[in-house]
N, C-alpha and C. Protein backbone atom coordinates (compact mmCIF):
# COMPACT_ATOMS: atom_id res chain seq x y z
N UNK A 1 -15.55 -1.12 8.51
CA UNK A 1 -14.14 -0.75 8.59
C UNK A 1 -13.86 -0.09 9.94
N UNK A 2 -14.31 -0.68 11.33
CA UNK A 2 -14.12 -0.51 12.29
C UNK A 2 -12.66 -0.13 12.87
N UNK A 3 -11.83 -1.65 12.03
CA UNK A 3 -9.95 -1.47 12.69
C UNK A 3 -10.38 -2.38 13.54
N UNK A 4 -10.97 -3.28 13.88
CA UNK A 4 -10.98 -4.32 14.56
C UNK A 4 -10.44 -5.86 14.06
N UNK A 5 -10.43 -6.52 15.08
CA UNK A 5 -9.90 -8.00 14.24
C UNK A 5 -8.52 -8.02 14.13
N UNK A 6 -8.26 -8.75 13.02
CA UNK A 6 -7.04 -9.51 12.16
C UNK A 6 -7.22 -8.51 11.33
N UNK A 7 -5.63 -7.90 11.42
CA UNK A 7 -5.08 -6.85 10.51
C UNK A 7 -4.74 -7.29 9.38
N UNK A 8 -4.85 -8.83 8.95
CA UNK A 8 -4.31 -8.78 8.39
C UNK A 8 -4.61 -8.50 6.71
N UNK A 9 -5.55 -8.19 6.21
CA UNK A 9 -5.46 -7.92 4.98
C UNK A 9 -5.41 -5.93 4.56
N UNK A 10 -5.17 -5.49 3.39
CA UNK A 10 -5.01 -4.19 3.52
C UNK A 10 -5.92 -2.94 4.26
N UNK A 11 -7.39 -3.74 3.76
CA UNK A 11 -8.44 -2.69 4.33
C UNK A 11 -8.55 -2.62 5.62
N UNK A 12 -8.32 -3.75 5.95
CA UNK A 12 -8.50 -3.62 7.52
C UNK A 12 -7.40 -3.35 8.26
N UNK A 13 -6.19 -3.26 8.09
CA UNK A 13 -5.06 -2.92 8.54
C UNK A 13 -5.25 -1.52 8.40
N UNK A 14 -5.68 -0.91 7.14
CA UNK A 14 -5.64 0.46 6.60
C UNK A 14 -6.59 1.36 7.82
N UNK A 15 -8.09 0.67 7.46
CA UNK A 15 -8.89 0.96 8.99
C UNK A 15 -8.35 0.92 10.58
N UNK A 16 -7.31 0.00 10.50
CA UNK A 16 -7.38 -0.18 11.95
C UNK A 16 -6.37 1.10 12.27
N UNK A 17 -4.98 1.47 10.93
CA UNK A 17 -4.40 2.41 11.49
C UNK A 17 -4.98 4.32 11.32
N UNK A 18 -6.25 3.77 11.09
CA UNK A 18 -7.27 5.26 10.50
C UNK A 18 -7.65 5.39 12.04
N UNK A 19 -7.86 4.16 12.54
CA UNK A 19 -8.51 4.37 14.05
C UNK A 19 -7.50 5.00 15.29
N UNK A 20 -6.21 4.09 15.09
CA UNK A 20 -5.33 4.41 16.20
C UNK A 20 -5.26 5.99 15.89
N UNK A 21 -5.17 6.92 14.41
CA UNK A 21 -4.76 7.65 14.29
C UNK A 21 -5.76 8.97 14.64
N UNK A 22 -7.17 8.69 14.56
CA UNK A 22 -7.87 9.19 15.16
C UNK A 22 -8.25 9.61 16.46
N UNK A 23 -8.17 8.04 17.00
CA UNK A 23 -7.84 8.10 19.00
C UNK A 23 -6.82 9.23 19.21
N UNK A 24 -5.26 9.17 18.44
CA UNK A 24 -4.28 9.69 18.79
C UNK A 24 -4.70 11.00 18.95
N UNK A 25 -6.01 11.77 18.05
CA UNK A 25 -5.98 13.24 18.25
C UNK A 25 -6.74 13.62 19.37
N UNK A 26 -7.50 12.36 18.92
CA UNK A 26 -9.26 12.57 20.30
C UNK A 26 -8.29 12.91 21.29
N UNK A 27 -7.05 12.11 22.27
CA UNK A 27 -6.28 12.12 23.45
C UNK A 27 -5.06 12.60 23.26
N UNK A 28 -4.56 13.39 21.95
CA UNK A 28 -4.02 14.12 22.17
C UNK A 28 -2.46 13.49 22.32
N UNK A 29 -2.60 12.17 22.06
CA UNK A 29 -1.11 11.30 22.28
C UNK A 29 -0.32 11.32 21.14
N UNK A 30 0.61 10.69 21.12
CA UNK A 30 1.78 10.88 19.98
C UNK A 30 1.77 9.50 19.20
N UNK A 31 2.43 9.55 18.13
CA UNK A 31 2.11 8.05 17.67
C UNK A 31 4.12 7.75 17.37
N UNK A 32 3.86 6.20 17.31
CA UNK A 32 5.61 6.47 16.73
C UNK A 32 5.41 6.64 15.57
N UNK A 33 6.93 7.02 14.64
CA UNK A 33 7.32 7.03 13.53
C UNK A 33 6.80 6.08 12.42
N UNK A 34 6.76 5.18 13.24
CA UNK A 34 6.27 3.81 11.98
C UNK A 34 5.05 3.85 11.61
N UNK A 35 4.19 4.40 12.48
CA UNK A 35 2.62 4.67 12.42
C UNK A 35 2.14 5.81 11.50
N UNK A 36 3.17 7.08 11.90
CA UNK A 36 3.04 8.23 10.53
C UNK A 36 3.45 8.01 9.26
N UNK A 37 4.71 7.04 9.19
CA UNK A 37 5.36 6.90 7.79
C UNK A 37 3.92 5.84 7.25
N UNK A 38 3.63 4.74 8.00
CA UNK A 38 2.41 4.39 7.22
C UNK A 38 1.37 4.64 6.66
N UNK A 39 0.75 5.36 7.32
CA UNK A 39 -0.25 6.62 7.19
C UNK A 39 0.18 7.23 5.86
N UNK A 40 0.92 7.80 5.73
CA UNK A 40 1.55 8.83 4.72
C UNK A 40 1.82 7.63 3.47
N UNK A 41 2.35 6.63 3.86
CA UNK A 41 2.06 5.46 2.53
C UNK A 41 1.00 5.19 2.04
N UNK A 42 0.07 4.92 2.78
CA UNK A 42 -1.12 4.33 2.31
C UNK A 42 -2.18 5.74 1.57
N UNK A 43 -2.02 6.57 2.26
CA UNK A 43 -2.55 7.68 1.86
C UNK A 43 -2.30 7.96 0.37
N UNK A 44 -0.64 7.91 0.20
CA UNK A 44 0.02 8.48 -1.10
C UNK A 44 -0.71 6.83 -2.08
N UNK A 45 -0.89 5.99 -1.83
CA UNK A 45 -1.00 4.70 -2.41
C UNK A 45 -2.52 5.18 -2.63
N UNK A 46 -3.56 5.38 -2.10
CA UNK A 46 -5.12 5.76 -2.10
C UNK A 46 -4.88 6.75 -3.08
N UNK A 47 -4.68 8.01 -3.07
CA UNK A 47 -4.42 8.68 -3.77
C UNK A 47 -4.13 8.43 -5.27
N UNK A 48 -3.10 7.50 -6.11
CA UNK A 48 -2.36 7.51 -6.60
C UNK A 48 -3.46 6.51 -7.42
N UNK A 49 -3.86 5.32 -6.63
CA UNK A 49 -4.89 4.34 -7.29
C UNK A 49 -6.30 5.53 -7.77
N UNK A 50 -6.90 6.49 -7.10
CA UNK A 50 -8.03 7.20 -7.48
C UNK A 50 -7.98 8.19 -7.92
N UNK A 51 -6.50 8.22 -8.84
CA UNK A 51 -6.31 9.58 -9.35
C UNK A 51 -5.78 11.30 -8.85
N UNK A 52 -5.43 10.68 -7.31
CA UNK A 52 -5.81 12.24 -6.56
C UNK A 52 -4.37 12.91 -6.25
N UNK A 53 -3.06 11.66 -6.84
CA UNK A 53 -2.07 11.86 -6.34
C UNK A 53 -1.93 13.19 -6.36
N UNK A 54 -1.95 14.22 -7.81
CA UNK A 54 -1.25 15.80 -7.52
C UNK A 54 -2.13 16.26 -6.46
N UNK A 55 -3.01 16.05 -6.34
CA UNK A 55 -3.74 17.22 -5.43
C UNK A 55 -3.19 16.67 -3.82
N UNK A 56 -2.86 15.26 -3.54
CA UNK A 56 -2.69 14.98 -2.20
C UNK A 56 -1.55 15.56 -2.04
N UNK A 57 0.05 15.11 -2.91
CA UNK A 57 0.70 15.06 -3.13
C UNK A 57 1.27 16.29 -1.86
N UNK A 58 1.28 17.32 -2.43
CA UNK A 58 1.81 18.67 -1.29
C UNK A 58 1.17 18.46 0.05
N UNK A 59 -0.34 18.52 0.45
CA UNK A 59 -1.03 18.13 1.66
C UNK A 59 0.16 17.09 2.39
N UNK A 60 0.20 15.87 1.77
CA UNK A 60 0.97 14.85 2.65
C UNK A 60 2.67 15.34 2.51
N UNK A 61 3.15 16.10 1.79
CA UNK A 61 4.76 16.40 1.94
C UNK A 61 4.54 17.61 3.46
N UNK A 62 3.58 18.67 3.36
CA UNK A 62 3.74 19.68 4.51
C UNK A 62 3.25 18.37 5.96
N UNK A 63 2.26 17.43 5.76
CA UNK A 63 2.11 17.00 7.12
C UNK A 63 2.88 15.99 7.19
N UNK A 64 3.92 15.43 6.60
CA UNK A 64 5.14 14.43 6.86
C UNK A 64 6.02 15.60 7.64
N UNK A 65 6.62 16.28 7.00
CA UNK A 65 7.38 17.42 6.85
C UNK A 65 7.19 18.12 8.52
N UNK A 66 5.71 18.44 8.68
CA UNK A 66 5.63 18.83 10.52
C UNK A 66 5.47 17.64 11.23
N UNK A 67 5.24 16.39 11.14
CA UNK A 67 5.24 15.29 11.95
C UNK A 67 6.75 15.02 12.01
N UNK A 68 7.74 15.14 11.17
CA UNK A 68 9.02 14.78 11.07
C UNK A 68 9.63 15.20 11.97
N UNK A 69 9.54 17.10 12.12
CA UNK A 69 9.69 18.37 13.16
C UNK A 69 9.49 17.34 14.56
N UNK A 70 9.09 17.20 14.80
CA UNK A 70 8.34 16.05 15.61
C UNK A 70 8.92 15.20 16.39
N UNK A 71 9.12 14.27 15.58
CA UNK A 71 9.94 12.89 15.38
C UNK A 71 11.35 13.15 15.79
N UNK A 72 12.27 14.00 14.94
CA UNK A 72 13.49 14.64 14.41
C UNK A 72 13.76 14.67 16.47
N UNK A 73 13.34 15.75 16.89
CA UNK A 73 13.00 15.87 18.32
C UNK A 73 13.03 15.23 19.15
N UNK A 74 12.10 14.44 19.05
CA UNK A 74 11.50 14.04 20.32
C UNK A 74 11.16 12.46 20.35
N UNK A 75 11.77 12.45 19.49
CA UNK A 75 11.75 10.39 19.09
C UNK A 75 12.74 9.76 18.49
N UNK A 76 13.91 10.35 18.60
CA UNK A 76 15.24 10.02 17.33
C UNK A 76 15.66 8.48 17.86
N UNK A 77 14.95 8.32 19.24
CA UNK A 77 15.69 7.10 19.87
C UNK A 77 14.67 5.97 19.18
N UNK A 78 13.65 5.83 18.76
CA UNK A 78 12.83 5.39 17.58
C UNK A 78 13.53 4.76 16.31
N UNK A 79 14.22 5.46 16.21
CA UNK A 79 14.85 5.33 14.66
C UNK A 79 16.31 5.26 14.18
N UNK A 80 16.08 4.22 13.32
CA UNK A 80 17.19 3.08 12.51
C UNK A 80 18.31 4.12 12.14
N UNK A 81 19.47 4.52 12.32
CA UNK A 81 20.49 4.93 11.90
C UNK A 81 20.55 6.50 11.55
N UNK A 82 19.63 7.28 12.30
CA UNK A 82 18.93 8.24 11.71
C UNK A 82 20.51 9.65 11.26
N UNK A 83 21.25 9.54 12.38
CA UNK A 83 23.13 10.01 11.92
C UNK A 83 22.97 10.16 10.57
N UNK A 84 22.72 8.63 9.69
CA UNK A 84 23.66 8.47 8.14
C UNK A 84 22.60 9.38 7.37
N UNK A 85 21.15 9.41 7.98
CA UNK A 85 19.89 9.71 6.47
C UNK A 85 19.31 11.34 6.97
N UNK A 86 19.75 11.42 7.71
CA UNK A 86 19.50 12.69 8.14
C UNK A 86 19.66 14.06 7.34
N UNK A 87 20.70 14.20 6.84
CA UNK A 87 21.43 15.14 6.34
C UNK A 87 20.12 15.31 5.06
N UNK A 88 20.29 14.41 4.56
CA UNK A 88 19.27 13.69 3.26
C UNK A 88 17.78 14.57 2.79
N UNK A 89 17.28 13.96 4.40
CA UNK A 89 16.05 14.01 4.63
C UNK A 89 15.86 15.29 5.27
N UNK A 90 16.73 16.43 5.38
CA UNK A 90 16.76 17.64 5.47
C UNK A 90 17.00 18.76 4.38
N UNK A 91 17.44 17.85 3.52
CA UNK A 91 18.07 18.68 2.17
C UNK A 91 16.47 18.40 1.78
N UNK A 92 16.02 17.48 1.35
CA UNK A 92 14.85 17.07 1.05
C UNK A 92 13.73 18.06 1.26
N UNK A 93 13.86 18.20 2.87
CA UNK A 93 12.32 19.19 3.66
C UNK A 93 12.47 20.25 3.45
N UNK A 94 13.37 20.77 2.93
CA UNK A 94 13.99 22.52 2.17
C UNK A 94 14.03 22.52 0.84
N UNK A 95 14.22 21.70 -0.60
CA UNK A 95 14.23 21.57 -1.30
C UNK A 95 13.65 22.42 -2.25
N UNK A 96 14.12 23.64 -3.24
CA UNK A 96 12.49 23.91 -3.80
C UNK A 96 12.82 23.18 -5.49
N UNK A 97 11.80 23.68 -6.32
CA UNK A 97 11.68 23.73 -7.65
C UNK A 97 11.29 21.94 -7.79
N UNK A 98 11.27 20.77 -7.37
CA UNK A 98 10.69 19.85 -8.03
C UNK A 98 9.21 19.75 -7.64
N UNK A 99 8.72 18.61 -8.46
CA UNK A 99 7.13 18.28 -7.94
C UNK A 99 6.67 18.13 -6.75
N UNK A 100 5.33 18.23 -6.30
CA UNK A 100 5.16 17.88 -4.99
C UNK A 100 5.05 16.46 -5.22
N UNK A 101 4.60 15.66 -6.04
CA UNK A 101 5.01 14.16 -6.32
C UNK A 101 6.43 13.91 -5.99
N UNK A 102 7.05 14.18 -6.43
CA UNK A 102 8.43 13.65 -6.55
C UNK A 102 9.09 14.40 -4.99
N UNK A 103 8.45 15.30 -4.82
CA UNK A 103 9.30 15.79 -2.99
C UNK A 103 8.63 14.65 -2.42
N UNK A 104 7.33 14.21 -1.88
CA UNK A 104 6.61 13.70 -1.06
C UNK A 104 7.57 12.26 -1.16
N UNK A 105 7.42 11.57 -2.71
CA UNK A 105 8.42 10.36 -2.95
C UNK A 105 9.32 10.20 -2.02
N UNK A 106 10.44 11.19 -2.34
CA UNK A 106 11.88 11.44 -2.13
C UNK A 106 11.70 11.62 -0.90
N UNK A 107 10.93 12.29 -0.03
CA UNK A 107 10.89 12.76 1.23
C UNK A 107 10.58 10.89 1.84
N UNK A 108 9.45 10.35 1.91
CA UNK A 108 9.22 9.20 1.93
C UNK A 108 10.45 8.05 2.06
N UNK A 109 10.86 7.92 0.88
CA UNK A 109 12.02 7.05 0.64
C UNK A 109 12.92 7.48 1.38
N UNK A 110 13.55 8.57 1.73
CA UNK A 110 14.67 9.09 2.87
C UNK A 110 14.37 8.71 4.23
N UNK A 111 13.19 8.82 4.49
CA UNK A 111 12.70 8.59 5.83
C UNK A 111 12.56 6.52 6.16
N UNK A 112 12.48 6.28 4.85
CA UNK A 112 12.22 4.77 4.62
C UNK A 112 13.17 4.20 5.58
N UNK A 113 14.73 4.08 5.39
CA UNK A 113 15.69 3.14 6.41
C UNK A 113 15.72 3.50 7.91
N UNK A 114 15.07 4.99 8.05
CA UNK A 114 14.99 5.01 9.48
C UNK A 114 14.03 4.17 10.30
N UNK A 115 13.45 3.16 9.53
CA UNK A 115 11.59 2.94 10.01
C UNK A 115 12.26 1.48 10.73
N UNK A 116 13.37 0.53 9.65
CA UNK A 116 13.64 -0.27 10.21
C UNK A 116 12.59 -1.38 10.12
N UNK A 117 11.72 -1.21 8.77
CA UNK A 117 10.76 -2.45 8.43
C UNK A 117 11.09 -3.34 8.02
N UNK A 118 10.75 -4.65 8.37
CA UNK A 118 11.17 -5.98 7.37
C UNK A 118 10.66 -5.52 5.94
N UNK A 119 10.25 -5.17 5.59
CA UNK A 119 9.53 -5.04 4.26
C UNK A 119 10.29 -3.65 3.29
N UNK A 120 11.22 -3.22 3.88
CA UNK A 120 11.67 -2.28 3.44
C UNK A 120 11.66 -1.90 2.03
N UNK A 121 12.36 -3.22 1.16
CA UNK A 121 12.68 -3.25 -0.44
C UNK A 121 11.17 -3.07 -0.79
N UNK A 122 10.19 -4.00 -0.30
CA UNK A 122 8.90 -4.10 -0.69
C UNK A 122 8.15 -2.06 -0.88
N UNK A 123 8.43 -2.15 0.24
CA UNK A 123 8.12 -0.38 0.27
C UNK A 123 8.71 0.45 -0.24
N UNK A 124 9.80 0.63 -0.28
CA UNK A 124 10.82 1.18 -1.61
C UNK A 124 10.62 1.06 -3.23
N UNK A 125 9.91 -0.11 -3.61
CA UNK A 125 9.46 -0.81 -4.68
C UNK A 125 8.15 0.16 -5.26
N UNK A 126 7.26 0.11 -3.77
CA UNK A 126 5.44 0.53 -3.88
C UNK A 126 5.77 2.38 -4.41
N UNK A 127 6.84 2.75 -3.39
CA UNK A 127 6.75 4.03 -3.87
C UNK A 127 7.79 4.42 -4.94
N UNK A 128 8.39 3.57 -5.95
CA UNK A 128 8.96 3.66 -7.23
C UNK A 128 8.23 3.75 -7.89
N UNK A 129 7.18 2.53 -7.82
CA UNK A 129 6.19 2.29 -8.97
C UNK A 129 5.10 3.47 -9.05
N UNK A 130 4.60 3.99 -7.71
CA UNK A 130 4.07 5.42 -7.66
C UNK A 130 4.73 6.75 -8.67
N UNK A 131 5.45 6.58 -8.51
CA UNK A 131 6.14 7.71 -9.56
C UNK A 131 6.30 7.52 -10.61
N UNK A 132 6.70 6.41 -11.28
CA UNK A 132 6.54 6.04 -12.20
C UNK A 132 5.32 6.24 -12.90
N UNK A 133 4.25 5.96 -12.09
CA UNK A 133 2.93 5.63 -12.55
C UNK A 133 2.10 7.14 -12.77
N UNK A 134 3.28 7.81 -12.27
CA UNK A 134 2.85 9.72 -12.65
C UNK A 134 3.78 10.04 -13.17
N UNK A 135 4.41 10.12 -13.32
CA UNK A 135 5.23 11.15 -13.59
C UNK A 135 4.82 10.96 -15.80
């Protein structure tokens, strides 16, 4: 699970963005938006398949949550309509009293139309069925 090759099936896509994301700290570089929101998918998806969702659950809402700080900043020119979902996805990062499941979700899905993926519904779908599949 190098991250080499043809991305194209999950593990190795999953590896290859474990690698960029690693380089990114070794050098200290920034990654875009699309690269953290994935990360933070696949993570919550690993999780969720091996049982670990509550315990990841908060971990990945505080490091979405400071990568966002981030983003919000210093990359808004990155991102799909960010004006309309903003408001949203701020009510969201302040939020108290629900689950860390259901913040991380909600936080996730808000951030979703800014990403500007073809696959959007598809990803919207993955992290329904996640909650579902806990709650």
């Amino acid at each position: 699970m190098q991250g080499h090759g043809s991305s194209v099936d999950y593990n190795t896509s999953f590896a290859a963005l474990l690698g960029t994301h690693i380089r990114a700290i070794e050098r200290e570089d920034t990654l875009a938006p699309s690269q953290i929101f994935e990360l933070a998918l696949k993570a919550i998806q690993v999780a969720s398949k091996t049982n670990n969702i509550r315990v990841v659950a908060k971990y990945a809402f505080d490091w979405i949550k400071e990568k966002w700080n981030f983003i919000s900043q210093q990359q808004r020119f990155l991102l799909k309509g960010i004006k309309i979902h903003e408001q949203i996805i701020n009510q969201i990062l302040v939020a108290e009293g629900d689950s860390w499941l259901n913040k991380v979700i909600d936080l996730l899905q808000a951030i979703l139309p800014t990403m500007d993926f073809q696959n959007e519904h598809q990803l919207g779908q993955i992290l329904n069925e996640i909650r579902r599949s806990k709650c």
